[in-house]
PDB file of N, CA and C in Angstrom:
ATOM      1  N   UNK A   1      67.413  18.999 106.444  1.00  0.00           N
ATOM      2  CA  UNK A   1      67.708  19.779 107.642  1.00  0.00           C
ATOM      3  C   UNK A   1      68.321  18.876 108.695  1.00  0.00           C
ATOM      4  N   UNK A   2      69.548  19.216 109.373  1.00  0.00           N
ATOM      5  CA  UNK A   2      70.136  18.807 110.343  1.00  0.00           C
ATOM      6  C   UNK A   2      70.304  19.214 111.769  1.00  0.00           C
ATOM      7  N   UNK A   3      69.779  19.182 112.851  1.00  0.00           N
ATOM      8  CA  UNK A   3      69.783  19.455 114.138  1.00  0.00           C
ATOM      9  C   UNK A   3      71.246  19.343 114.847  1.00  0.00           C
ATOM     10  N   UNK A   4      71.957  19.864 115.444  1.00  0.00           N
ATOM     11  CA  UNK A   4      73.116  19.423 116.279  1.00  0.00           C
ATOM     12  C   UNK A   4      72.983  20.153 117.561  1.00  0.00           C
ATOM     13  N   UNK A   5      73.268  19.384 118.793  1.00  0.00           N
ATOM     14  CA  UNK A   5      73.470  19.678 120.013  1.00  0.00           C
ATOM     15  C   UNK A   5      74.633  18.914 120.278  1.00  0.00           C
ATOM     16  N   UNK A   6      75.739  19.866 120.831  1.00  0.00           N
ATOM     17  CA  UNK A   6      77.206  19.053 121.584  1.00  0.00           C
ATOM     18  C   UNK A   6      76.675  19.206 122.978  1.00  0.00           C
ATOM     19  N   UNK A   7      77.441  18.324 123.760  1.00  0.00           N
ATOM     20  CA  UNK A   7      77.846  18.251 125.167  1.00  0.00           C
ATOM     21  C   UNK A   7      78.664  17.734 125.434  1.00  0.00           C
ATOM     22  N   UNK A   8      79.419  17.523 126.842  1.00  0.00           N
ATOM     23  CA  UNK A   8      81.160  17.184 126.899  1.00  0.00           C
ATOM     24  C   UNK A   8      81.736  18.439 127.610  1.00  0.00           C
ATOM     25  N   UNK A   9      82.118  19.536 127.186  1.00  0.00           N
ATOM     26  CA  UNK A   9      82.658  20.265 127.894  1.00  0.00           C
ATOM     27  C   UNK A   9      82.852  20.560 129.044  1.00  0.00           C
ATOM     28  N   UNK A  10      83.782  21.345 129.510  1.00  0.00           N
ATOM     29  CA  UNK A  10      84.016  21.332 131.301  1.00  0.00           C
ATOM     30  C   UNK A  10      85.698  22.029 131.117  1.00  0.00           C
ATOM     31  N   UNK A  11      85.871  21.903 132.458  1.00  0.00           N
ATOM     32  CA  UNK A  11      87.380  22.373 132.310  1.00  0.00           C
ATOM     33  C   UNK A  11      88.062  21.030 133.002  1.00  0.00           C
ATOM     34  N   UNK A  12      89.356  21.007 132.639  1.00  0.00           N
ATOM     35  CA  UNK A  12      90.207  20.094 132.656  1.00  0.00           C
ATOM     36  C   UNK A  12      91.218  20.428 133.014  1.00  0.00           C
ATOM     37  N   UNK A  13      92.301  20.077 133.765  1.00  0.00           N
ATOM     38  CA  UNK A  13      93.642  20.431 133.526  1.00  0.00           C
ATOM     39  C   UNK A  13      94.597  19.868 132.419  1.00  0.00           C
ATOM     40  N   UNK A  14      95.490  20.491 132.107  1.00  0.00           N
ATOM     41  CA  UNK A  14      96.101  20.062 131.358  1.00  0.00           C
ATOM     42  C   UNK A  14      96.591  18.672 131.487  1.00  0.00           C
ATOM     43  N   UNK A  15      97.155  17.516 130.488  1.00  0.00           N
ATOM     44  CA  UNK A  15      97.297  16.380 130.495  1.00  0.00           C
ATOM     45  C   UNK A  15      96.234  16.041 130.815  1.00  0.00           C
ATOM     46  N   UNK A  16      95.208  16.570 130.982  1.00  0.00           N
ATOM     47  CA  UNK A  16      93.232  15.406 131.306  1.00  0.00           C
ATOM     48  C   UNK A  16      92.742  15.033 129.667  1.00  0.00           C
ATOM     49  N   UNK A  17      92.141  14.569 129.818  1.00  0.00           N
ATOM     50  CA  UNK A  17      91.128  14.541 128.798  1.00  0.00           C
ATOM     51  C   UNK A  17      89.354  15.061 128.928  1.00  0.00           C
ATOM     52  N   UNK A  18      88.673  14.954 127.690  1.00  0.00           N
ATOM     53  CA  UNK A  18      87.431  15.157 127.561  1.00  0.00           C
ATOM     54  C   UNK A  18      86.884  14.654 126.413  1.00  0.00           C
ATOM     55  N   UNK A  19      85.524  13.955 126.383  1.00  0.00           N
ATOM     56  CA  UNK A  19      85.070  13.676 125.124  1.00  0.00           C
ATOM     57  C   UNK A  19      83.561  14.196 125.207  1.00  0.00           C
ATOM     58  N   UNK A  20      83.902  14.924 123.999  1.00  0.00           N
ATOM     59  CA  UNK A  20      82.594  15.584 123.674  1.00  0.00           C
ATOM     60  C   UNK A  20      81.497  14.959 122.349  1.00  0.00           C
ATOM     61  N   UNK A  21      80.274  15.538 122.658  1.00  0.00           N
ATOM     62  CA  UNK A  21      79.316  14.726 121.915  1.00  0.00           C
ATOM     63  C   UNK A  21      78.740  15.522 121.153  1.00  0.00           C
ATOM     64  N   UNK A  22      78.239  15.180 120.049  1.00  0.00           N
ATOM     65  CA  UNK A  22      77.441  15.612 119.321  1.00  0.00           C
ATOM     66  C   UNK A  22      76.161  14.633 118.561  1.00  0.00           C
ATOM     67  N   UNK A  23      74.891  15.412 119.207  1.00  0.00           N
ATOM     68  CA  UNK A  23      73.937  14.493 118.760  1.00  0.00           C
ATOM     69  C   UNK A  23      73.444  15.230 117.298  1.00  0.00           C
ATOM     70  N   UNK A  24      72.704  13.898 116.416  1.00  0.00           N
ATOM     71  CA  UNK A  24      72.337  15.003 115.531  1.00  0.00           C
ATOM     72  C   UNK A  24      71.132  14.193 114.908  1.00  0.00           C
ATOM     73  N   UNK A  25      69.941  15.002 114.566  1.00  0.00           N
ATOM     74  CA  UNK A  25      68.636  14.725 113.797  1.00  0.00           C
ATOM     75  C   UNK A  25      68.817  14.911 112.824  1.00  0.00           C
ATOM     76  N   UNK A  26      67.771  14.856 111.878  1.00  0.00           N
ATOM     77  CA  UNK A  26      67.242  15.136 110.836  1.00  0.00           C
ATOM     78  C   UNK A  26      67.839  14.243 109.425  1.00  0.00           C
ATOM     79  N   UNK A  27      68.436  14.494 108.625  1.00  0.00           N
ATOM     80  CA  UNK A  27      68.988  13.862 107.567  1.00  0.00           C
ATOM     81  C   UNK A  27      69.523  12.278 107.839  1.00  0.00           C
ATOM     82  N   UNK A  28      69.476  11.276 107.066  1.00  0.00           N
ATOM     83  CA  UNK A  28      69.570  10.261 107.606  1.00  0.00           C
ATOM     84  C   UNK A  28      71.466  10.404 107.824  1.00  0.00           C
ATOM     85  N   UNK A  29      71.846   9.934 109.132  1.00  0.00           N
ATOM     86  CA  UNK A  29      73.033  10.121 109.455  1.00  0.00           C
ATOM     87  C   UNK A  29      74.365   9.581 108.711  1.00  0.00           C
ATOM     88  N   UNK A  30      73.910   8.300 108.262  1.00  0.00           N
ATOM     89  CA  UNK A  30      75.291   7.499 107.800  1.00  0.00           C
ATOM     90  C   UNK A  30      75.764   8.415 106.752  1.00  0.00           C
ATOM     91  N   UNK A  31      74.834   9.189 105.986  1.00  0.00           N
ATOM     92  CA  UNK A  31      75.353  10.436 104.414  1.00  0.00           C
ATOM     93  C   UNK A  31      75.549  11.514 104.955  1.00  0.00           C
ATOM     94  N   UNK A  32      75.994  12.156 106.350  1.00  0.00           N
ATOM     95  CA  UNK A  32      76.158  13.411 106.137  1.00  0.00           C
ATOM     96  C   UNK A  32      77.334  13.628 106.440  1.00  0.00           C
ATOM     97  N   UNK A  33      78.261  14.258 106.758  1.00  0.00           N
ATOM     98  CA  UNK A  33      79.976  14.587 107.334  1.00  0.00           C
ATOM     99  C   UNK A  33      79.599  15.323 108.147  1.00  0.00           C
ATOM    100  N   UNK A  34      80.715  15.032 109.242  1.00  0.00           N
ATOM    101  CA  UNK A  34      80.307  15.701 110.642  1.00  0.00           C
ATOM    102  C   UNK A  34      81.756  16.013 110.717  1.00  0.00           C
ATOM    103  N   UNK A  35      81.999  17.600 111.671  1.00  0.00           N
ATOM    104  CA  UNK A  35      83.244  17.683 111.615  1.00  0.00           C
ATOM    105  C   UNK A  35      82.960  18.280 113.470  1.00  0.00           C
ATOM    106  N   UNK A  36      84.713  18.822 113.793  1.00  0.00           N
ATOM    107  CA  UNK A  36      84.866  19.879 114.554  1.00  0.00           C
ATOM    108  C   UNK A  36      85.503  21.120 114.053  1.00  0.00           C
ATOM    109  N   UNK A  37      85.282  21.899 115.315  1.00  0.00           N
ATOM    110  CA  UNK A  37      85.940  23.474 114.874  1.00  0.00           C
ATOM    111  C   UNK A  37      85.544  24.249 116.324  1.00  0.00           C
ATOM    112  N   UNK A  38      86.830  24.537 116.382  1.00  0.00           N
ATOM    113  CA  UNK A  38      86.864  25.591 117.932  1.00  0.00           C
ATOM    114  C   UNK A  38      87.118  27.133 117.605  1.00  0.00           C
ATOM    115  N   UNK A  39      86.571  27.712 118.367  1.00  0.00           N
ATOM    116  CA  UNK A  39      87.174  29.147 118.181  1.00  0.00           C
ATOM    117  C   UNK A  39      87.648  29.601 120.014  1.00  0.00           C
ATOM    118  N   UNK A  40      89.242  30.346 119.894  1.00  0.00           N
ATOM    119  CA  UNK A  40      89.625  31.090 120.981  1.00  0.00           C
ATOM    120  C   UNK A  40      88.672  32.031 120.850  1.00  0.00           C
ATOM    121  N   UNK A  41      89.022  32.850 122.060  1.00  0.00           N
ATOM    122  CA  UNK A  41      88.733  34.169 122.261  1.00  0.00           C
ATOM    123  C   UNK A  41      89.775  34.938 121.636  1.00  0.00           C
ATOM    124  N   UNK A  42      89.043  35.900 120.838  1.00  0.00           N
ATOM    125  CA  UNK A  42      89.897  36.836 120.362  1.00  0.00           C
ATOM    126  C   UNK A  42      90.648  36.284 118.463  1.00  0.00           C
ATOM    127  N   UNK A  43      90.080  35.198 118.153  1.00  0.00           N
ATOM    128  CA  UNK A  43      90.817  33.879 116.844  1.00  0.00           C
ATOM    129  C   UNK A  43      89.807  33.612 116.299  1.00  0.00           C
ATOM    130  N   UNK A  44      89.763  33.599 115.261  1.00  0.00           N
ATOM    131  CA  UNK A  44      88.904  33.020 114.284  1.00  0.00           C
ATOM    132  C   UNK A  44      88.617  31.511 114.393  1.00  0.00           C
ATOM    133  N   UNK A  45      87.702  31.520 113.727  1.00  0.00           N
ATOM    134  CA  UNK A  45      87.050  29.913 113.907  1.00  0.00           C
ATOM    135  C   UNK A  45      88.340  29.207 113.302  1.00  0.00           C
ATOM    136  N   UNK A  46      88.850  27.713 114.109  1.00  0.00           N
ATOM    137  CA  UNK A  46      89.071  26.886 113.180  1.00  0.00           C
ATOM    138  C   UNK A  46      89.347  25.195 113.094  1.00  0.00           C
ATOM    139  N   UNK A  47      89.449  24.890 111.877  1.00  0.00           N
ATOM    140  CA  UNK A  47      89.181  23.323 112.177  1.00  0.00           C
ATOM    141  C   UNK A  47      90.419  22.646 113.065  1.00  0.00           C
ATOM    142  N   UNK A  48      89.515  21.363 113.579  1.00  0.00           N
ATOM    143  CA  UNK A  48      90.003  20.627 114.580  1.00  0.00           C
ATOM    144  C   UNK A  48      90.292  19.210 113.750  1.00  0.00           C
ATOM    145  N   UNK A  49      89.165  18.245 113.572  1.00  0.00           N
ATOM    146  CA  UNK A  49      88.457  17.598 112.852  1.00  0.00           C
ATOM    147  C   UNK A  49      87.184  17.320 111.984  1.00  0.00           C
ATOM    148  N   UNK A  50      87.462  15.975 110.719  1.00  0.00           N
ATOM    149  CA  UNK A  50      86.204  15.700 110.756  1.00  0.00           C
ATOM    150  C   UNK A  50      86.649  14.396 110.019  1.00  0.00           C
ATOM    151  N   UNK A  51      85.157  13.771 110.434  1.00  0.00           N
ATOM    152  CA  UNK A  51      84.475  12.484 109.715  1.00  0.00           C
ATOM    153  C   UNK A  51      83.551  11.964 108.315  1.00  0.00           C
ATOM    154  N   UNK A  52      84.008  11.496 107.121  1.00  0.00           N
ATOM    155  CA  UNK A  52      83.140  10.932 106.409  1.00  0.00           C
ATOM    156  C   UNK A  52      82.923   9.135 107.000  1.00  0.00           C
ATOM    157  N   UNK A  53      81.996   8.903 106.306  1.00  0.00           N
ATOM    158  CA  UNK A  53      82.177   7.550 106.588  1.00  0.00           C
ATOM    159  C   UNK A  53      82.931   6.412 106.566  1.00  0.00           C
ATOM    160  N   UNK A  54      84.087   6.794 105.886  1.00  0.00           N
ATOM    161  CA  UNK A  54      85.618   5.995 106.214  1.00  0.00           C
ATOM    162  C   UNK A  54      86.433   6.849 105.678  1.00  0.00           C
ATOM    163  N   UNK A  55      86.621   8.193 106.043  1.00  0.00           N
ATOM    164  CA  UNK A  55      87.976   8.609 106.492  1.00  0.00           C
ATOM    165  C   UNK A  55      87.935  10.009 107.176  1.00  0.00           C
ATOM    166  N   UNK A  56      88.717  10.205 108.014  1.00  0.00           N
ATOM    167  CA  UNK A  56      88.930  11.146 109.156  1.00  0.00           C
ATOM    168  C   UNK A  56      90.046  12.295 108.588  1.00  0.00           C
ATOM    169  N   UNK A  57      90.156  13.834 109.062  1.00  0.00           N
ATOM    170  CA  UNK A  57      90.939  14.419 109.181  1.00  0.00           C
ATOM    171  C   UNK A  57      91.162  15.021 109.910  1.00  0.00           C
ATOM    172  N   UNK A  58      92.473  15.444 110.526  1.00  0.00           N
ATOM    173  CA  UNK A  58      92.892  16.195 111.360  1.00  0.00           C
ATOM    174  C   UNK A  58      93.384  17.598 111.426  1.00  0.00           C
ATOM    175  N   UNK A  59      93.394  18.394 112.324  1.00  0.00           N
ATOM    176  CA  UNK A  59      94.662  19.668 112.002  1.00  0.00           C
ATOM    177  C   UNK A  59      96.041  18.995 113.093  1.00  0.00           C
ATOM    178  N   UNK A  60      96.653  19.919 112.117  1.00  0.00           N
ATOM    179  CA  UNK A  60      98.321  19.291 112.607  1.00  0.00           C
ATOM    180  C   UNK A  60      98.541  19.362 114.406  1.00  0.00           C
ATOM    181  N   UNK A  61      97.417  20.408 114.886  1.00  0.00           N
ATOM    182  CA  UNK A  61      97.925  20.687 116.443  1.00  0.00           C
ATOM    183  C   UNK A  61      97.177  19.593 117.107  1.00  0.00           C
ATOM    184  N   UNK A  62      96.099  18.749 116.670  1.00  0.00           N
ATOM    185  CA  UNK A  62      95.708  18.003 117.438  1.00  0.00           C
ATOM    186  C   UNK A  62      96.030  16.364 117.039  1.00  0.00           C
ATOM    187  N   UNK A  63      96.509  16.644 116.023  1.00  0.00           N
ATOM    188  CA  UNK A  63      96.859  15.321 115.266  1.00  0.00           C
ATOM    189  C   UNK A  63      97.892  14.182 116.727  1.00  0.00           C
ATOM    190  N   UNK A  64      97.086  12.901 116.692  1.00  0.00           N
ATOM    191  CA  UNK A  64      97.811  12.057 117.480  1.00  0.00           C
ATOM    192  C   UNK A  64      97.238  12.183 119.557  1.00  0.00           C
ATOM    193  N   UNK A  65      96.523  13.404 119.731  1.00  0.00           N
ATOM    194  CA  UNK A  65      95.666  13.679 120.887  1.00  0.00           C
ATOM    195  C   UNK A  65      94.175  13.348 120.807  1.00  0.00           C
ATOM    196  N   UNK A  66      93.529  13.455 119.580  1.00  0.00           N
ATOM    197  CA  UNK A  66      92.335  13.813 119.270  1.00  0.00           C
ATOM    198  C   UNK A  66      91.847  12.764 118.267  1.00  0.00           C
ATOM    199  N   UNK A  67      90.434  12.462 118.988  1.00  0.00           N
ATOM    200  CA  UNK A  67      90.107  11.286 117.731  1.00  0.00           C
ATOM    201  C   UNK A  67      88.647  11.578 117.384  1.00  0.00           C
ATOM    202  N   UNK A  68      88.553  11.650 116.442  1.00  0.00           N
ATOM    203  CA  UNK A  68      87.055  11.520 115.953  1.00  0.00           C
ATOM    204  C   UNK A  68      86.171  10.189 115.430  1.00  0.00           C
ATOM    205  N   UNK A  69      85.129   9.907 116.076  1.00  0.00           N
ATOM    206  CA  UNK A  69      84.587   8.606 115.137  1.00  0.00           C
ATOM    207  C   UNK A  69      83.064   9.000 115.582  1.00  0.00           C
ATOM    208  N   UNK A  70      82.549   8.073 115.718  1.00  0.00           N
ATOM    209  CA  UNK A  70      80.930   8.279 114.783  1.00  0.00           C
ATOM    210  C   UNK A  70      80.163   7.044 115.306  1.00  0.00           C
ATOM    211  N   UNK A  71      78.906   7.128 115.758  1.00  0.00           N
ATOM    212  CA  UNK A  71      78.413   5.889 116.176  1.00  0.00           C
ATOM    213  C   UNK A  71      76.853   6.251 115.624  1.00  0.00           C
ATOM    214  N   UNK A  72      76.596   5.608 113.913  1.00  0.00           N
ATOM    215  CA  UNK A  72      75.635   5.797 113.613  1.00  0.00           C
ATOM    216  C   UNK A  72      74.375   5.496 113.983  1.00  0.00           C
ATOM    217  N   UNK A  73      74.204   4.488 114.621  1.00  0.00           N
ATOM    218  CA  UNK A  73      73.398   4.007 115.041  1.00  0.00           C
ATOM    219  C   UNK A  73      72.542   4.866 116.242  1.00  0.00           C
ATOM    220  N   UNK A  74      73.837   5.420 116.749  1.00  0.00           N
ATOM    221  CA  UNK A  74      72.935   6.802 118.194  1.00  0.00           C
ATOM    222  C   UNK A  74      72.876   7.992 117.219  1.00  0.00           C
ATOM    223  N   UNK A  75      73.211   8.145 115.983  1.00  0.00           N
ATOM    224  CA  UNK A  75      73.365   9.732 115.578  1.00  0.00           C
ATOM    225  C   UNK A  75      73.692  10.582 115.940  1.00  0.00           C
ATOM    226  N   UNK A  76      75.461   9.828 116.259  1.00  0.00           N
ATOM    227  CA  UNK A  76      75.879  11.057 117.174  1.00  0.00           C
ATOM    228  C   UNK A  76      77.505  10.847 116.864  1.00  0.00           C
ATOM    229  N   UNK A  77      77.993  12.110 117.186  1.00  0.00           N
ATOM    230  CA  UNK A  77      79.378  11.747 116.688  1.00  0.00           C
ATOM    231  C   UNK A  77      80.418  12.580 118.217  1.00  0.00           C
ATOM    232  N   UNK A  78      81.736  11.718 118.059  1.00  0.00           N
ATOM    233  CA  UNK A  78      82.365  11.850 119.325  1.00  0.00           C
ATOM    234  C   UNK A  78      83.591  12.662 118.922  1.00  0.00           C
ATOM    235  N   UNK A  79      84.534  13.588 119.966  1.00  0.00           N
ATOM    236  CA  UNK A  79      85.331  14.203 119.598  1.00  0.00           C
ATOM    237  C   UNK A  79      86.454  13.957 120.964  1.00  0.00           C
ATOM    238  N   UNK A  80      86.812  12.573 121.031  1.00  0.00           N
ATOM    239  CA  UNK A  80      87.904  12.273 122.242  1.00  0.00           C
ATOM    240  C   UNK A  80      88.968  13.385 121.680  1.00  0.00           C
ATOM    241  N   UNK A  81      89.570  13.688 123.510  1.00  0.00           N
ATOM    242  CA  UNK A  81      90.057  14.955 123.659  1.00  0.00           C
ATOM    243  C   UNK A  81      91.165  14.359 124.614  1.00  0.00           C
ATOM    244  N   UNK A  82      92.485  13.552 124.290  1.00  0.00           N
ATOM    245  CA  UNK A  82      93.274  13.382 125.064  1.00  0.00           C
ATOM    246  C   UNK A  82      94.693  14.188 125.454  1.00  0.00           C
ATOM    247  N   UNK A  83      95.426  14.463 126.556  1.00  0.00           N
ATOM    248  CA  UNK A  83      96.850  15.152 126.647  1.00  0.00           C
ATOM    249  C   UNK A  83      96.076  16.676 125.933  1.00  0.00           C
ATOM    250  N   UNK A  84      95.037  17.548 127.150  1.00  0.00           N
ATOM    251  CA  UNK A  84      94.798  18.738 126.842  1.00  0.00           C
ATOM    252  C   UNK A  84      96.010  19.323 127.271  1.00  0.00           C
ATOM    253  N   UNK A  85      95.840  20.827 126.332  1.00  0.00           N
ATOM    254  CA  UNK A  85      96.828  21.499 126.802  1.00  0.00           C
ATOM    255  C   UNK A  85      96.431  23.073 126.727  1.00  0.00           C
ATOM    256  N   UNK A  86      96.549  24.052 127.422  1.00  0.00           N
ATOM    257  CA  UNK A  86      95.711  25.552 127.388  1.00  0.00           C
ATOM    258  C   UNK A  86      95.433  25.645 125.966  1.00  0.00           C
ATOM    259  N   UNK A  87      96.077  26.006 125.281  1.00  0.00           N
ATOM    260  CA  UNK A  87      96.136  26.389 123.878  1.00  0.00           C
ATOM    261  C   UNK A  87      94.906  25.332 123.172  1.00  0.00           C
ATOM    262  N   UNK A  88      94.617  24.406 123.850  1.00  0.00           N
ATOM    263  CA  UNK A  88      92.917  23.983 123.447  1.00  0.00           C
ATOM    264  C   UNK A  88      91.920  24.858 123.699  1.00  0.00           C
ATOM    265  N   UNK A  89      91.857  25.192 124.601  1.00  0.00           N
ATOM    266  CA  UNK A  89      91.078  26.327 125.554  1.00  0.00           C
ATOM    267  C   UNK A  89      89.971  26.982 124.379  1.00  0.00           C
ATOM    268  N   UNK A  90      88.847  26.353 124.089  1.00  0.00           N
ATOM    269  CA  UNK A  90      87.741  27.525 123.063  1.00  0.00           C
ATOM    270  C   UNK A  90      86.858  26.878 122.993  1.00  0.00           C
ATOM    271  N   UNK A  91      85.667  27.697 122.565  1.00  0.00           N
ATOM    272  CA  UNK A  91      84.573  27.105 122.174  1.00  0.00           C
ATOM    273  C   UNK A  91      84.283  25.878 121.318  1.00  0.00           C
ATOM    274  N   UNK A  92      83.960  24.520 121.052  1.00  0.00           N
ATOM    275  CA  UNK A  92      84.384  23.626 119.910  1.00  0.00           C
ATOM    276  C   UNK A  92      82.442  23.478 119.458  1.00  0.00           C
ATOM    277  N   UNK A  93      82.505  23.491 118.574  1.00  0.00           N
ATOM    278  CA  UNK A  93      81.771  23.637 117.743  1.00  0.00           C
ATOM    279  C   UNK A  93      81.455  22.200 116.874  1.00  0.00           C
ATOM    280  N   UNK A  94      79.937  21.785 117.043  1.00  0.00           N
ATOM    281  CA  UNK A  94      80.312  20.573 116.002  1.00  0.00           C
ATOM    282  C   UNK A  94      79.153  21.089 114.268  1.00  0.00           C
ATOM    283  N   UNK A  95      79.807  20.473 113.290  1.00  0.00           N
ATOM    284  CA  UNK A  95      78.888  20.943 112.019  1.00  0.00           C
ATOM    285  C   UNK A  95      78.845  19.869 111.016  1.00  0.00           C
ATOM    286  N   UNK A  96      77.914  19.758 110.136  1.00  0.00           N
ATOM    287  CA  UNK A  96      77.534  19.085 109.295  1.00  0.00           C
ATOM    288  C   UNK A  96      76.991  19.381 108.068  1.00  0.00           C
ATOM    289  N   UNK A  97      77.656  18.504 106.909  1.00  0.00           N
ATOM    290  CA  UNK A  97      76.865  18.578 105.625  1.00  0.00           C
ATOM    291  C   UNK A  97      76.667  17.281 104.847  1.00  0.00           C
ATOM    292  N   UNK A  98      76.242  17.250 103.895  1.00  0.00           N
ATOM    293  CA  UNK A  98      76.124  16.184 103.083  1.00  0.00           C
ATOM    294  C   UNK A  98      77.171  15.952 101.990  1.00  0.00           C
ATOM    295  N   UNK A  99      77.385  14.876 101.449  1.00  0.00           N
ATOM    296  CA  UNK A  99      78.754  14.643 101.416  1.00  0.00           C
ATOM    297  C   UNK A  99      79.395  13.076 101.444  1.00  0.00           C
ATOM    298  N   UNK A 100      80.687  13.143 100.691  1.00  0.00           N
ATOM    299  CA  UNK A 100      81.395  11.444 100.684  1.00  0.00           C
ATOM    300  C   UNK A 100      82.865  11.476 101.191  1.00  0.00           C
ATOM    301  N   UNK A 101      83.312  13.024 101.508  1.00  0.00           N
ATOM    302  CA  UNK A 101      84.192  13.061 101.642  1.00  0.00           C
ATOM    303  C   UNK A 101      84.465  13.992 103.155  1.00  0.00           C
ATOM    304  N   UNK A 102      85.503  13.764 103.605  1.00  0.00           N
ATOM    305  CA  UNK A 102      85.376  14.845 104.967  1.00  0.00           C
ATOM    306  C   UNK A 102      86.256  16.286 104.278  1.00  0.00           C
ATOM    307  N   UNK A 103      85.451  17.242 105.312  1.00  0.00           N
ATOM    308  CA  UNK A 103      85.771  18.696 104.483  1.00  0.00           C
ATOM    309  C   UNK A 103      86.272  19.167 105.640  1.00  0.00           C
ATOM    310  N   UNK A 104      87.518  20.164 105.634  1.00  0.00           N
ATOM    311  CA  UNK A 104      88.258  21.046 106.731  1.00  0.00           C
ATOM    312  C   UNK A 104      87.667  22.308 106.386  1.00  0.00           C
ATOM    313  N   UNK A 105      86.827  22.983 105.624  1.00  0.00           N
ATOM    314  CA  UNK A 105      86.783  24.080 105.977  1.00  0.00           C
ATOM    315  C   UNK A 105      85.646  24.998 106.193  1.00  0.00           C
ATOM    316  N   UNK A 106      85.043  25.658 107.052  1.00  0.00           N
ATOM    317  CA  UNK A 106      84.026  26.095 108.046  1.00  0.00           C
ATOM    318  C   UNK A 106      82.886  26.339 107.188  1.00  0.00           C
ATOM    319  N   UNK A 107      83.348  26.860 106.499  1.00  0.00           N
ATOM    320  CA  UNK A 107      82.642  27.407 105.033  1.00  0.00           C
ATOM    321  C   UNK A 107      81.820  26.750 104.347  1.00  0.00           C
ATOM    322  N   UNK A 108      82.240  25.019 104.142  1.00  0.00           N
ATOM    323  CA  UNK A 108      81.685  24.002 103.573  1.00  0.00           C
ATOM    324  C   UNK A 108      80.652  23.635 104.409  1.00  0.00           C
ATOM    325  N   UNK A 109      80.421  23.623 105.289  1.00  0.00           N
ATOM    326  CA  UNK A 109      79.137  23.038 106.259  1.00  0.00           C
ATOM    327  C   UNK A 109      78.355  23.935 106.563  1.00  0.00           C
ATOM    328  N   UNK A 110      77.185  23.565 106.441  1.00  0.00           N
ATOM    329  CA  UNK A 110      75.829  23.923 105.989  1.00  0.00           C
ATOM    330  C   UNK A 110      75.172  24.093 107.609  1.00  0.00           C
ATOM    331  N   UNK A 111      75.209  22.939 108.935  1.00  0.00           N
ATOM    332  CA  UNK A 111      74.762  23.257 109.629  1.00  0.00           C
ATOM    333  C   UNK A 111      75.555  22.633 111.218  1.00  0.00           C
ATOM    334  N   UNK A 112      75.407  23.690 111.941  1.00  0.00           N
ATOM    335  CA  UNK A 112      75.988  24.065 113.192  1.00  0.00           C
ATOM    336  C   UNK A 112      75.267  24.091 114.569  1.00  0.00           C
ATOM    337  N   UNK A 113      76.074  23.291 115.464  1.00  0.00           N
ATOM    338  CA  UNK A 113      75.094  23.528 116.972  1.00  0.00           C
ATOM    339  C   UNK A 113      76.036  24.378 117.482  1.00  0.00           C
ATOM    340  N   UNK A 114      75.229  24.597 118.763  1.00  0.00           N
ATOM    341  CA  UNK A 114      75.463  25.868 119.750  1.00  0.00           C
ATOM    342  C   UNK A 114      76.908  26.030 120.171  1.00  0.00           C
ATOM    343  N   UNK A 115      78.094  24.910 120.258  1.00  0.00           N
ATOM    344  CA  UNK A 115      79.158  25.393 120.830  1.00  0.00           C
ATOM    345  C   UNK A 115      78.657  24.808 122.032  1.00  0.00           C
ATOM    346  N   UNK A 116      79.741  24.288 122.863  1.00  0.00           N
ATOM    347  CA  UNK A 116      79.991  23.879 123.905  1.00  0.00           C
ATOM    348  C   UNK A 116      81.262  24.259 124.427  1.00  0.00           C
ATOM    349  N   UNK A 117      81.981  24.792 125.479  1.00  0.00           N
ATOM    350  CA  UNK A 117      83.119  26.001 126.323  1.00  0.00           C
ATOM    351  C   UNK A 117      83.968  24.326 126.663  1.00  0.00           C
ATOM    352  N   UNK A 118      85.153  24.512 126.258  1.00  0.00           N
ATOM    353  CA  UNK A 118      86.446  23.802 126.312  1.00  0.00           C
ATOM    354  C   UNK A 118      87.439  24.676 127.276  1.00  0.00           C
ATOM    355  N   UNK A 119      87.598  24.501 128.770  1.00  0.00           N
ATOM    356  CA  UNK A 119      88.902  25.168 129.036  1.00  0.00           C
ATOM    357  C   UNK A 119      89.718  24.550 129.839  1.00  0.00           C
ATOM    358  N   UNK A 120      91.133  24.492 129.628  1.00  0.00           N
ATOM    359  CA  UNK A 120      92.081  23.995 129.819  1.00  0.00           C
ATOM    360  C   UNK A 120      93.165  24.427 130.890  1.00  0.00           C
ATOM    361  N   UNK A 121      93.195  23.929 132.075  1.00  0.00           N
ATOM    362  CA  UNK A 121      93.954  25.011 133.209  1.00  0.00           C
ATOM    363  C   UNK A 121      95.432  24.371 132.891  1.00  0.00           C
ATOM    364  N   UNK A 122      96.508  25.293 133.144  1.00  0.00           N
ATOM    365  CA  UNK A 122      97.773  24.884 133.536  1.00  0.00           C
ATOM    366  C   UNK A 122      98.121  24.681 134.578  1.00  0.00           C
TER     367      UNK A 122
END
């Protein structure tokens, strides 16, 4: 069993940044994959990033803004948020499973915290 709580969120203007957190219990951390995933209003969930323990993936819209890494030692994983732009604007979501490889899709992860509100002014 895995616990997740994010925090980080806020609103920003565009060109700001934000880095959001995700703490997480339970399973020993260095084996599990931790990803992101935002949902608009009105859009289906979808991936942002995620992390295995040496290698990262991206989606193409955040690719080169957005970094994901991991600081096992706090059990917690980070989701730097640089050059926002509205079209970030959603709920981001952090999730986890067990695993060697990082997984893009929502489906694959087993467990989820509450969402934390991302919005982005122009």
């Amino acid at each position: 069993q895995v616990q997740l709580v994010e925090s980080g969120g806020g609103l920003v203007q565009a060109g700001g940044s934000l880095r959001l957190s995700c703490a997480a219990s339970g399973r020993t951390f260095s084996r599990v994959i931790m990803g992101w995933f935002r949902q608009a209003p009105g859009k289906e969930r979808e991936f942002v990033a995620s992390r295995s323990g040496t290698s990262a993936d991206y989606a193409d819209s955040v690719k080169g803004r957005f970094t994901i890494f991991r600081d096992n030692a706090k059990n917690t994983v980070y989701l730097q948020m640089n050059d926002l732009k509205p079209e970030d604007t959603a709920v981001y979501y952090c999730a986890a499973r067990s695993g060697d490889y990082s997984y893009t899709s929502d489906g694959e992860y087993d467990y989820w915290g509450q969402g934390t509100q991302v919005t982005v002014s122009s």
